[in-house]
Protein backbone atom coordinates (compact mmCIF):
# COMPACT_ATOMS: atom_id res chain seq x y z
CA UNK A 1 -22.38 -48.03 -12.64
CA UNK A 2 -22.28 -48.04 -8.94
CA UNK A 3 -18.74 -49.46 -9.04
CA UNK A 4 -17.76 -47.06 -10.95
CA UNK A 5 -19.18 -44.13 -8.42
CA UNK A 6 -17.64 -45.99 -5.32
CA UNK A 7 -14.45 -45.87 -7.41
CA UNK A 8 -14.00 -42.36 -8.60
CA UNK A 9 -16.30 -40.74 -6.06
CA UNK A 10 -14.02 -37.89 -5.68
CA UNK A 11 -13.16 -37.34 -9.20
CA UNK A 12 -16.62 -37.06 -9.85
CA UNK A 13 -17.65 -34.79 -7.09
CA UNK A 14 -14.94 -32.34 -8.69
CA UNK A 15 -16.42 -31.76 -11.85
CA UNK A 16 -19.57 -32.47 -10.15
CA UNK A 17 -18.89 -29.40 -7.67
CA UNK A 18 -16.74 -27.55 -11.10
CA UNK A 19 -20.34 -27.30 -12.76
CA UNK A 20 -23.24 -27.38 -10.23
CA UNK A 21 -21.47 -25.77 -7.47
CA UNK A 22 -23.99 -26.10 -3.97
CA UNK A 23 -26.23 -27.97 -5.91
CA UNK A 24 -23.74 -31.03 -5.95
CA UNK A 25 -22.21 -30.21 -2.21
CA UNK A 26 -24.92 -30.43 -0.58
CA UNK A 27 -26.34 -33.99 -1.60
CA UNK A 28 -22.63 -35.06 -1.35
CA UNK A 29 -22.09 -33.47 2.01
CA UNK A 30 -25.20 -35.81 3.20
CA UNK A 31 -23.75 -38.57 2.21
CA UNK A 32 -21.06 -38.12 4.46
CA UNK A 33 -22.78 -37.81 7.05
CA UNK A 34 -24.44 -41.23 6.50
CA UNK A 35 -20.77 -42.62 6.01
CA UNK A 36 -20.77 -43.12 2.00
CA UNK A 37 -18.23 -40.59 1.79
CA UNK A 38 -15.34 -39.43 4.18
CA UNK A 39 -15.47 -35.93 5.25
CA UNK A 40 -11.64 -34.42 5.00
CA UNK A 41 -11.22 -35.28 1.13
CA UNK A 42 -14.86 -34.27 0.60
CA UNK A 43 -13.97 -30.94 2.18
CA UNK A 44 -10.80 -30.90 0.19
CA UNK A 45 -12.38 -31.41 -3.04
CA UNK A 46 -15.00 -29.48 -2.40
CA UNK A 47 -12.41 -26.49 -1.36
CA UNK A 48 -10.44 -26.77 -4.35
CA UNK A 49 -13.05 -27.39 -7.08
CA UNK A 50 -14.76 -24.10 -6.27
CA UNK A 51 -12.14 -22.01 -6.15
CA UNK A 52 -11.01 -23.55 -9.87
CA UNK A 53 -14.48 -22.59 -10.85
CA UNK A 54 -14.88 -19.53 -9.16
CA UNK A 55 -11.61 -18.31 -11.25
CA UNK A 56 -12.72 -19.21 -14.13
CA UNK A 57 -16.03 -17.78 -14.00
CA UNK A 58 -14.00 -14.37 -13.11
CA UNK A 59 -11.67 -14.90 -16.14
CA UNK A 60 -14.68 -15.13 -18.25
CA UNK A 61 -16.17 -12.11 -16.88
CA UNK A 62 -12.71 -10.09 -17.84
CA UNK A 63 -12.37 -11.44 -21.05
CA UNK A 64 -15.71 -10.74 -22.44
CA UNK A 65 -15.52 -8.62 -25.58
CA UNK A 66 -17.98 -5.62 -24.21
CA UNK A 67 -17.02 -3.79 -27.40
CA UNK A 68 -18.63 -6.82 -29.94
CA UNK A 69 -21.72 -7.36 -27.18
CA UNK A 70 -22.15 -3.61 -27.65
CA UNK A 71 -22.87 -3.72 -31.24
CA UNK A 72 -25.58 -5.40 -30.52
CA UNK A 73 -29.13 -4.17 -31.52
CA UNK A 74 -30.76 -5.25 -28.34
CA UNK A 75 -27.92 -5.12 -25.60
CA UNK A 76 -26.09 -2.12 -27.35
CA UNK A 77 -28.01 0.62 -25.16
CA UNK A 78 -27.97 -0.93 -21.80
CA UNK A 79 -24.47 -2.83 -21.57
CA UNK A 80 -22.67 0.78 -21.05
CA UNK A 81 -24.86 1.67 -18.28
CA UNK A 82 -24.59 -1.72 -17.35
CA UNK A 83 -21.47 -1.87 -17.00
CA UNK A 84 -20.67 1.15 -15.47
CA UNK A 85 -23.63 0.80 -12.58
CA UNK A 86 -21.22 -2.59 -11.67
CA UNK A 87 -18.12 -0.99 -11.19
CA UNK A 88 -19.98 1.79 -8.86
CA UNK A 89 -21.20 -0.71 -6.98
CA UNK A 90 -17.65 -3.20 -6.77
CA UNK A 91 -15.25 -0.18 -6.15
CA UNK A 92 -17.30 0.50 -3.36
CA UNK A 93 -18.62 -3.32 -1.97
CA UNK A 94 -16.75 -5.43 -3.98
CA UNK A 95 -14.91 -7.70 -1.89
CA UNK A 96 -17.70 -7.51 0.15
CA UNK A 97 -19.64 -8.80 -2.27
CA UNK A 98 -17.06 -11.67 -3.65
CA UNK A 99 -17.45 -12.44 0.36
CA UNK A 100 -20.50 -13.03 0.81
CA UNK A 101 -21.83 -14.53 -2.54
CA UNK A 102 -20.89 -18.34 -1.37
CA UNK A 103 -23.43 -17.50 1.17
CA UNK A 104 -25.82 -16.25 -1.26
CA UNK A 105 -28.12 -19.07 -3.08
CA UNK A 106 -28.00 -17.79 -7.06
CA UNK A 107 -25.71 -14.81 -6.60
CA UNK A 108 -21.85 -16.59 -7.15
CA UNK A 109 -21.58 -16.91 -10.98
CA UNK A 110 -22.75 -14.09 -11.50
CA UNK A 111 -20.62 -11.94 -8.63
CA UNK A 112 -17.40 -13.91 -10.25
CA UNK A 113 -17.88 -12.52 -13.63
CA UNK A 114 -18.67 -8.99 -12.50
CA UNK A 115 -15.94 -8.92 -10.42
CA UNK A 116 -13.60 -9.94 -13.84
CA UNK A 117 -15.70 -7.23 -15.66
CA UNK A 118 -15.20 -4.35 -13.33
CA UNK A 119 -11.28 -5.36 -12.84
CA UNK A 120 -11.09 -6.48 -9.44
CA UNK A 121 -7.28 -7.31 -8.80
CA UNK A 122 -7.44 -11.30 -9.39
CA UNK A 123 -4.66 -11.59 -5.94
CA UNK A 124 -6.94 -9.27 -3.87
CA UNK A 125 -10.29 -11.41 -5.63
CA UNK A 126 -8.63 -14.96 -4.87
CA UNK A 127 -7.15 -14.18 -1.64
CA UNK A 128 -11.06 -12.92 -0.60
CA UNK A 129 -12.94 -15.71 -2.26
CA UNK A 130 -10.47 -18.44 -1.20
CA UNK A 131 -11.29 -17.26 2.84
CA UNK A 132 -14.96 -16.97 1.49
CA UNK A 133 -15.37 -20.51 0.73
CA UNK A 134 -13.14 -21.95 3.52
CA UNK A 135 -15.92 -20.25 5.69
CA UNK A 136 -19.03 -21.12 3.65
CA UNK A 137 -17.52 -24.96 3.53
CA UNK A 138 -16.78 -25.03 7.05
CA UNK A 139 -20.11 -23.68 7.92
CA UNK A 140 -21.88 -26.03 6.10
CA UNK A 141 -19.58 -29.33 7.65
CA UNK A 142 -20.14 -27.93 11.52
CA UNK A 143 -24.03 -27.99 10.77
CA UNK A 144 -23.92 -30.86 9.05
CA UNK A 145 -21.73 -32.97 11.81
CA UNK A 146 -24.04 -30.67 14.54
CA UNK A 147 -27.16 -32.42 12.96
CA UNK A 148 -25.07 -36.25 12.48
CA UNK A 149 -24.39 -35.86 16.44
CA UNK A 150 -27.71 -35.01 17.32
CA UNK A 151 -29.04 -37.69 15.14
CA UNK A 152 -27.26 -40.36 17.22
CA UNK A 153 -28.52 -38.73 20.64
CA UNK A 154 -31.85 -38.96 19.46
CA UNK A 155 -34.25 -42.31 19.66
CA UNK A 156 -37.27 -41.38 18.18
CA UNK A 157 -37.64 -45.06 16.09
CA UNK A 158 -36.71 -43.46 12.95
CA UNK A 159 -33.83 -44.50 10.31
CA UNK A 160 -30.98 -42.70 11.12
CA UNK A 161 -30.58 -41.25 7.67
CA UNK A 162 -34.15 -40.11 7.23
CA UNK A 163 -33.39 -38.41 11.04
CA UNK A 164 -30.36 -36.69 9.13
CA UNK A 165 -31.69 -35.68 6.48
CA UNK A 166 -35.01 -34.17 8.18
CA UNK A 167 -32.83 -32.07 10.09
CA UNK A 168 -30.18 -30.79 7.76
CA UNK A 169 -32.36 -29.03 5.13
CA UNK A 170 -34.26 -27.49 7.67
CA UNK A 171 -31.58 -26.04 8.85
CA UNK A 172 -29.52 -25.43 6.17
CA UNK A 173 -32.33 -23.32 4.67
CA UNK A 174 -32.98 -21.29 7.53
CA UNK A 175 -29.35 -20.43 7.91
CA UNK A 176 -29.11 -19.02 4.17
CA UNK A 177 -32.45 -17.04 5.10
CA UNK A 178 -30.71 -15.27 8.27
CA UNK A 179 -27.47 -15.27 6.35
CA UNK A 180 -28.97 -13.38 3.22
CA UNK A 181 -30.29 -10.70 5.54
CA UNK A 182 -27.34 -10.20 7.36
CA UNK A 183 -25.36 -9.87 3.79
CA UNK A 184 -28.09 -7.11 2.37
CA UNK A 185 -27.26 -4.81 5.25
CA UNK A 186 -23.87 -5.68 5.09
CA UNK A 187 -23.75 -4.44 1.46
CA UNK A 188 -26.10 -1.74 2.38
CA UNK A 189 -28.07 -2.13 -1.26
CA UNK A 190 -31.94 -1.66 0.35
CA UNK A 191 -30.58 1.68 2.19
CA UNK A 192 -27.59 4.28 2.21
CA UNK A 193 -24.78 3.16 -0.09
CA UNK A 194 -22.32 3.55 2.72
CA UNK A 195 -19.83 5.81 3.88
CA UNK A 196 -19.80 7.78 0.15
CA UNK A 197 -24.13 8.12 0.71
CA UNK A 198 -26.43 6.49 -1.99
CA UNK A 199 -24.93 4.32 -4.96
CA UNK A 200 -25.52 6.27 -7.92
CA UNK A 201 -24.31 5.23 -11.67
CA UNK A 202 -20.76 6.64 -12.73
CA UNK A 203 -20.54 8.41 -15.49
CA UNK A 204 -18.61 6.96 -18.72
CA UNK A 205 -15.80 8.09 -19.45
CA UNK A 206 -14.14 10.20 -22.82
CA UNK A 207 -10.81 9.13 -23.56
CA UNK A 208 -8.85 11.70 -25.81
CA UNK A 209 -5.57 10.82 -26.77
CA UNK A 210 -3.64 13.58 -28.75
CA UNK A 211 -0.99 12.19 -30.62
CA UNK A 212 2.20 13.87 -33.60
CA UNK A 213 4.26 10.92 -35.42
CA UNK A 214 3.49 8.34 -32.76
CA UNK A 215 2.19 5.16 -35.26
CA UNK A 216 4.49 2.76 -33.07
CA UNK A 217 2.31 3.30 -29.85
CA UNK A 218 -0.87 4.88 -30.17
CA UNK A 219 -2.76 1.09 -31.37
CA UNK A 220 -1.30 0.10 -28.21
CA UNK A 221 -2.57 3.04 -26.24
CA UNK A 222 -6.35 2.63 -27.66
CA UNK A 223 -6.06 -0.93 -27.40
CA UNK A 224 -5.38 -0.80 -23.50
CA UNK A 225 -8.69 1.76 -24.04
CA UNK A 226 -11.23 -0.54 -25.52
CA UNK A 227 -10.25 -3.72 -23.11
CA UNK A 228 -11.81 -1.43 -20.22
CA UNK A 229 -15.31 -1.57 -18.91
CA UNK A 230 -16.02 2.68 -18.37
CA UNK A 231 -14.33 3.60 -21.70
CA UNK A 232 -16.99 3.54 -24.55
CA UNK A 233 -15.54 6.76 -26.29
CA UNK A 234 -12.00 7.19 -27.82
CA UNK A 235 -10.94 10.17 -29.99
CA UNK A 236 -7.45 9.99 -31.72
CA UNK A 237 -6.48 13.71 -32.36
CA UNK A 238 -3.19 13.44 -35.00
CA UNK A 239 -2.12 16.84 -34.46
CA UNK A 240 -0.67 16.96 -38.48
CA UNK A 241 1.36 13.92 -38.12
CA UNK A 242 3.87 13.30 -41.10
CA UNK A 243 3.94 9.23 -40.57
CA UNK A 244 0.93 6.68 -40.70
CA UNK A 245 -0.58 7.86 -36.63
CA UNK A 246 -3.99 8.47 -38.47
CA UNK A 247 -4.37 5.10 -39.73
CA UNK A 248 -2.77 2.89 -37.11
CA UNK A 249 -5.34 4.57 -34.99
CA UNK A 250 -8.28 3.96 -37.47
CA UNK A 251 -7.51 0.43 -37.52
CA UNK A 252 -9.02 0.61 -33.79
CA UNK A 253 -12.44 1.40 -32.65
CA UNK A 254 -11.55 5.01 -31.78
CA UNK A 255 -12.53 8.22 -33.66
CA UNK A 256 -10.01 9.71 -35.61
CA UNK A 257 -9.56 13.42 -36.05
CA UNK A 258 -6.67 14.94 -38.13
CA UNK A 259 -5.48 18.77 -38.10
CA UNK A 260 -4.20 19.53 -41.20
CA UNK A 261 -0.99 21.44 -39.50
CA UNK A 262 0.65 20.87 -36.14
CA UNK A 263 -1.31 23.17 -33.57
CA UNK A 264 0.29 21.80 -30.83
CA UNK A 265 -0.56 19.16 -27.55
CA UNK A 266 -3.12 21.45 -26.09
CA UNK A 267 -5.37 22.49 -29.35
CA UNK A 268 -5.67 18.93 -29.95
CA UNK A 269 -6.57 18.37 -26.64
CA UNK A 270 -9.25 20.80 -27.03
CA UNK A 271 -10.55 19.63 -30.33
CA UNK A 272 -10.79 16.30 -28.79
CA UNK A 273 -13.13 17.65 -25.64
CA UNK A 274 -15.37 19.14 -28.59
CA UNK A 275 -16.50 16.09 -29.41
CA UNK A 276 -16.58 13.84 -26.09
CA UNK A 277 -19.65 12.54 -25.42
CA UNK A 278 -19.57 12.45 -21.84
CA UNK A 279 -18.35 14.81 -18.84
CA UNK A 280 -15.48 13.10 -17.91
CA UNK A 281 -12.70 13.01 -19.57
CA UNK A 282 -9.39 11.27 -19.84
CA UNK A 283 -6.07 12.62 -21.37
CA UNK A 284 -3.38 10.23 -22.45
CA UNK A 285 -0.23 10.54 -24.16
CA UNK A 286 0.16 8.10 -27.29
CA UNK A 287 3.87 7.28 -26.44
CA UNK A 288 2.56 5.41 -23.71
CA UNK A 289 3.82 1.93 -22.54
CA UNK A 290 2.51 -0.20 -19.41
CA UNK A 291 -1.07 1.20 -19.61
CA UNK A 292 -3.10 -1.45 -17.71
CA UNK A 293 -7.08 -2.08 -16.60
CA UNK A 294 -5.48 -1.18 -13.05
CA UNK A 295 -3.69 2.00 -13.74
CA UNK A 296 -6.80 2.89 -15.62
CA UNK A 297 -8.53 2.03 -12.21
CA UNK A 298 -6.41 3.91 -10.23
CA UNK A 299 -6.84 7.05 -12.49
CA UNK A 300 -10.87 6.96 -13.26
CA UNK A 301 -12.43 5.79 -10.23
CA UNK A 302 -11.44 8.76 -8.09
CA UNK A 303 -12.93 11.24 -10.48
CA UNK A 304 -16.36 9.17 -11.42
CA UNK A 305 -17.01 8.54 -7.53
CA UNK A 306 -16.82 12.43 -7.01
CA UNK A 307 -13.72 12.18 -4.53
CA UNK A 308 -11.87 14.25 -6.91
CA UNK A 309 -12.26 16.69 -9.69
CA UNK A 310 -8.64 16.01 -11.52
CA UNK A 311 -6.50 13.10 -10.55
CA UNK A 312 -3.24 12.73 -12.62
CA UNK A 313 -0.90 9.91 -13.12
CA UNK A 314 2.80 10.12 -12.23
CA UNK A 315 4.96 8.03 -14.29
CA UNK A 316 7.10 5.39 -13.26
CA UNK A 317 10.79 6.94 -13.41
CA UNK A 318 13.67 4.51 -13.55
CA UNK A 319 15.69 6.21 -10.81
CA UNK A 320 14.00 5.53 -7.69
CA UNK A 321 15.23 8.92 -6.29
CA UNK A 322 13.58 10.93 -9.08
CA UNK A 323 10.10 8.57 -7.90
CA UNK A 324 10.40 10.72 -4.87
CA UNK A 325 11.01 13.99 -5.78
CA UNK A 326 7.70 14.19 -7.68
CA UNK A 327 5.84 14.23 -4.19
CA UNK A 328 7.56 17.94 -4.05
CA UNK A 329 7.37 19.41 -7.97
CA UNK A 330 4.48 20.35 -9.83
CA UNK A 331 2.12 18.10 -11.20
CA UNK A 332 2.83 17.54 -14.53
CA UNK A 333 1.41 14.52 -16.72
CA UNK A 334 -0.22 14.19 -19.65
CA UNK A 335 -2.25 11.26 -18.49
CA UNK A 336 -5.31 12.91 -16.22
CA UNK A 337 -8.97 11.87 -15.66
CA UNK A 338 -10.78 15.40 -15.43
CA UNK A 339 -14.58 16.75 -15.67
CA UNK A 340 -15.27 19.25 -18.28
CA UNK A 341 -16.55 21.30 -15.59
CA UNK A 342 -13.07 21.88 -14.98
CA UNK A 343 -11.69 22.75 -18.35
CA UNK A 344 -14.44 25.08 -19.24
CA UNK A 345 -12.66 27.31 -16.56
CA UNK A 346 -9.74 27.58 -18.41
CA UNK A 347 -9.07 30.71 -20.71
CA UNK A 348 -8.34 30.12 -24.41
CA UNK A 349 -5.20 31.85 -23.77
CA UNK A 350 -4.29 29.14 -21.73
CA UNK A 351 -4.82 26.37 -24.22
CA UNK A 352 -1.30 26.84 -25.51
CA UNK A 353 0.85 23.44 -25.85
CA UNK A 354 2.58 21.98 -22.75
CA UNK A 355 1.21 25.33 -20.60
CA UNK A 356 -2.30 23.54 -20.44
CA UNK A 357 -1.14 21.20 -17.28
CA UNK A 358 -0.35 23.95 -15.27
CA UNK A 359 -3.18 25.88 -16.16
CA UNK A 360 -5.35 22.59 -15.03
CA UNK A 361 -3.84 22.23 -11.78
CA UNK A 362 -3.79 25.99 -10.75
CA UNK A 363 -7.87 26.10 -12.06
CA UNK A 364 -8.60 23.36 -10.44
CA UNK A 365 -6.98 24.62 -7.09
CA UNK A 366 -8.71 28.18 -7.86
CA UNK A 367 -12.39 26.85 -8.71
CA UNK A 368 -11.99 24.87 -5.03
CA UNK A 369 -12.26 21.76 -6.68
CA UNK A 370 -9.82 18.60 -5.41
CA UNK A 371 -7.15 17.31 -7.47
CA UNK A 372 -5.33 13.83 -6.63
CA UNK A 373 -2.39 12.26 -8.05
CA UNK A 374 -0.42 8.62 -7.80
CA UNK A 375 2.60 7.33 -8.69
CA UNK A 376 1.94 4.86 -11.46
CA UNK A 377 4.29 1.99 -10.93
CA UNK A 378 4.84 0.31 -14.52
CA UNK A 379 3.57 3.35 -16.52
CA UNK A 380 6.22 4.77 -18.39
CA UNK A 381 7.08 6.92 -22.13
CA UNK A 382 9.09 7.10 -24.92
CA UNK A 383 11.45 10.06 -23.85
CA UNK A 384 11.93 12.78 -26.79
CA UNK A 385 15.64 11.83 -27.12
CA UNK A 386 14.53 8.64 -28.36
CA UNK A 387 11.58 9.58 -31.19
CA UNK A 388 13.41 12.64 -32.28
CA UNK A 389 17.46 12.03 -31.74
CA UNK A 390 19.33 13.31 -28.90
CA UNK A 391 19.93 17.43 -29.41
CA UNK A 392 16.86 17.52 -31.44
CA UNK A 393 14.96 15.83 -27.46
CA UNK A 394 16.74 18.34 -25.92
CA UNK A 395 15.42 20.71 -27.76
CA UNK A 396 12.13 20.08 -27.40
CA UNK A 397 12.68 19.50 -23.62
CA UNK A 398 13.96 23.00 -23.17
CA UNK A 399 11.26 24.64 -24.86
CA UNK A 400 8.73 22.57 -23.05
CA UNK A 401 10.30 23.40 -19.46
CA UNK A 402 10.52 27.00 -20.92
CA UNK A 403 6.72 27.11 -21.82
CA UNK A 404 5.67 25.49 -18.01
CA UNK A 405 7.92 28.33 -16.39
CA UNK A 406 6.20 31.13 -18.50
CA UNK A 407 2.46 30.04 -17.57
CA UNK A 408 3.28 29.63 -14.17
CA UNK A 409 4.63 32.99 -13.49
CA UNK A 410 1.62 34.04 -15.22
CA UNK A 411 -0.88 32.25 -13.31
CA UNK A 412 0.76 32.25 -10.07
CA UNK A 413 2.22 35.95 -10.04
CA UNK A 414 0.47 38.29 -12.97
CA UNK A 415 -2.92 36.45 -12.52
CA UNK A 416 -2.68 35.92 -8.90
CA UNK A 417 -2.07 39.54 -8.31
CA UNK A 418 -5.00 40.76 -10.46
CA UNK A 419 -7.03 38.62 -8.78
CA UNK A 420 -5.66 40.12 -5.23
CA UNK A 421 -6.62 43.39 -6.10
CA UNK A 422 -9.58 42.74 -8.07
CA UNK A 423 -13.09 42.57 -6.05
CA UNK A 424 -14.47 41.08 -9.49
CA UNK A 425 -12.24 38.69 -9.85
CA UNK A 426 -14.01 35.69 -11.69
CA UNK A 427 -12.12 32.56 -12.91
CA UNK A 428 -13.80 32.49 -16.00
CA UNK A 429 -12.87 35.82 -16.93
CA UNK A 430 -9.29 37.01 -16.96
CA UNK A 431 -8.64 40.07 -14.66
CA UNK A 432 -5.47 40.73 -16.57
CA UNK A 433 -4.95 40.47 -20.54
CA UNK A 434 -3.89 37.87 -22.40
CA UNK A 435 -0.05 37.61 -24.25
């Protein structure tokens, strides 16, 4: 048996280290220090072992099936609020908190797999862990050949190992104790949360996705939905599809609606809002492709930490010119993350197909709220030439550009105007009449 130690010493100190983590570098790191082991492949198998494991502890963590765990009797209730309380706390500290859990005793499985959970960026993740445990290793190696050196300058009639060992753990554990109160200021979780004030829970999120005769995509769509953390409701509207939308989408997890007749994007919208269970919302097309945990990142987490009350998603045109030109035309997209706050302030007379975009932004500019919007690299459509034949898509496209040009002349001029010369003006109710 001890043969076969001094023989595979390093093999076993990497799944040694894969599985117990400190628990195994620590003894092993002692042992170097009394010359059983050599210190540069120790520290690069040590290196290399934890960042394996690290990775696959946040792999685990993104692949659990929250959607399963959640039909749970006794985690059902909590796991949501779970869940979301995480990714309040990572979008704000977590890299910090990847950082400094090597440096935390009992903290780094568990910081791996919420980091996977909430969606951390795995190149952002690895490139902070990897400089987290080159620094937690290195520390560890400097005290331990600090306390090997001293060991040697000291005569105090005492086996050298004993002398070693008597002054590493010592020191090791008061170095995690001044260490761990460093890191709880750092990440601010006894006080203030920060430079956003106190961590508070986000709300979950509503997706609503209305969809006409779009069976190829919307499974996709929802799909994309129930893989994310802060999406625990999904309503389907089929807005009096003709082809087999309704039950592609019921062979998901999302609630189906149907409209018996086609009332159009914006009364589905609507009838989807009816129903959402919680105040913010998310619109999405169901011709989507290239919907990922990261663009549904980038879209939710400015309105759930209260930096903005709209933030819509530019899609990904082909023509890097036409990319551009978006920073200087109206915001239109049918994916947005809003609060119902926000569409409560829109008139019924409003809530009229592709006009309801327009009437968001200019309500949401009105009400003094803050609207946002990216450029969604990746995130593209099915165009209407495509799903309904070329004149037929151009069609449609005209009548759609007609519709965005009629409610914005009269929001921005007829409404505007009332609202000029009216001194009771209210955004909830119209100064002029409705068409």
């Amino acid at each position: 048996m001890q043969d076969l130690f001094i023989d595979h010493s390093y093999s076993l100190l990497f799944f040694g280290l894969l599985i117990g983590g400190e628990t195994v570098l620590i003894p092993a790191v002692y042992l170097a220090l009394i010359g059983k082991l050599e210190i540069l492949p120790l520290a690069g198998v040590a290196c290399l072992a934890t960042i394996i494991s690290d990775s696959a502890w946040y792999f685990v963590g993104r692949l659990l099936p929250l959607r399963k765990l959640g039909r749970l009797p006794w985690v059902g209730k909590r796991l949501p609020e779970g869940v979301a309380y995480a990714s309040g706390l990572f979008q704000d500290h977590g890299l910090k908190a990847v950082f400094l859990s090597k440096f935390l005793y009992g903290t780094r499985i568990a910081v791996q797999m919420l980091a996977g959970l909430t969606r951390l960026p795995y190149r952002r993740y690895l490139v902070v862990n990897s400089a987290s445990v080159l620094l937690w290793l290195g520390l560890i190696l400097l005290l331990g050949l600090a306390v090997a050196k001293s060991a040697d300058t000291l005569h105090f009639g005492v086996h050298r190992a004993y002398l070693v060992l008597g002054l590493f753990i010592p020191l090791l554990l008061v170095g995690r104790v001044v260490v761990r109160y460093l890191a709880t200021r750092m990440l601010s979780l006894t006080g203030s949360g920060g430079r956003n004030g106190p961590v508070q829970r986000p709300r979950l999120v509503s997706a609503i996705i209305p969809a006409f005769n779009e069976a190829e995509t919307v499974g996709g769509v929802v799909r994309a939905l129930e893989a994310h953390p802060l999406v625990d409701d999904i309503i389907v509207v089929d807005d009096g599809s003709t082809d087999s939308t309704a039950e592609r989408a019921r062979e998901t997890s999302a609630t189906v609606i149907e409209l018996e007749s086609n009332q159009g994007k914006a009364p589905a919208m609507a009838k989807g809002v009816e129903i959402a269970r919680h105040e913010t919302i998310f619109f999405l097309d169901a011709d989507l492709r290239g919907l990922t945990a990261e663009t549904i990142d980038a879209l939710v987490n400015p309105v759930i930490s209260g930096k903005y009350d709209m933030f819509v998603a530019i899609r990904d045109r082909r023509q890097s010119v036409l990319n551009k030109i978006v920073y200087f035309s109206p915001i239109l997209g049918g994916e947005r993350v809003l609060k119902k706050s926000l569409w409560s302030q829109v008139p019924n007379w409003c809530v009229k197909s592709f006009q309801i975009e327009i009437s968001l932004n200019y309500f949401s500019k009105r009400s003094g709220g803050k609207m946002g919007f990216e450029l969604m690299p990746g995130l593209t459509h099915i165009k209407k030439e495509t799903k309904r034949g070329f004149w037929p898509g151009v069609l449609a496209r005209v009548k759609m550009y007609s519709e965005l040009l009629v409610i914005s002349f009269k929001l921005y001029v007829v409404w505007s105007a009332a609202a000029l010369f009216s001194r009771n003006w209210r955004v909830r109710q119209p100064a002029c009449p409705p068409p």
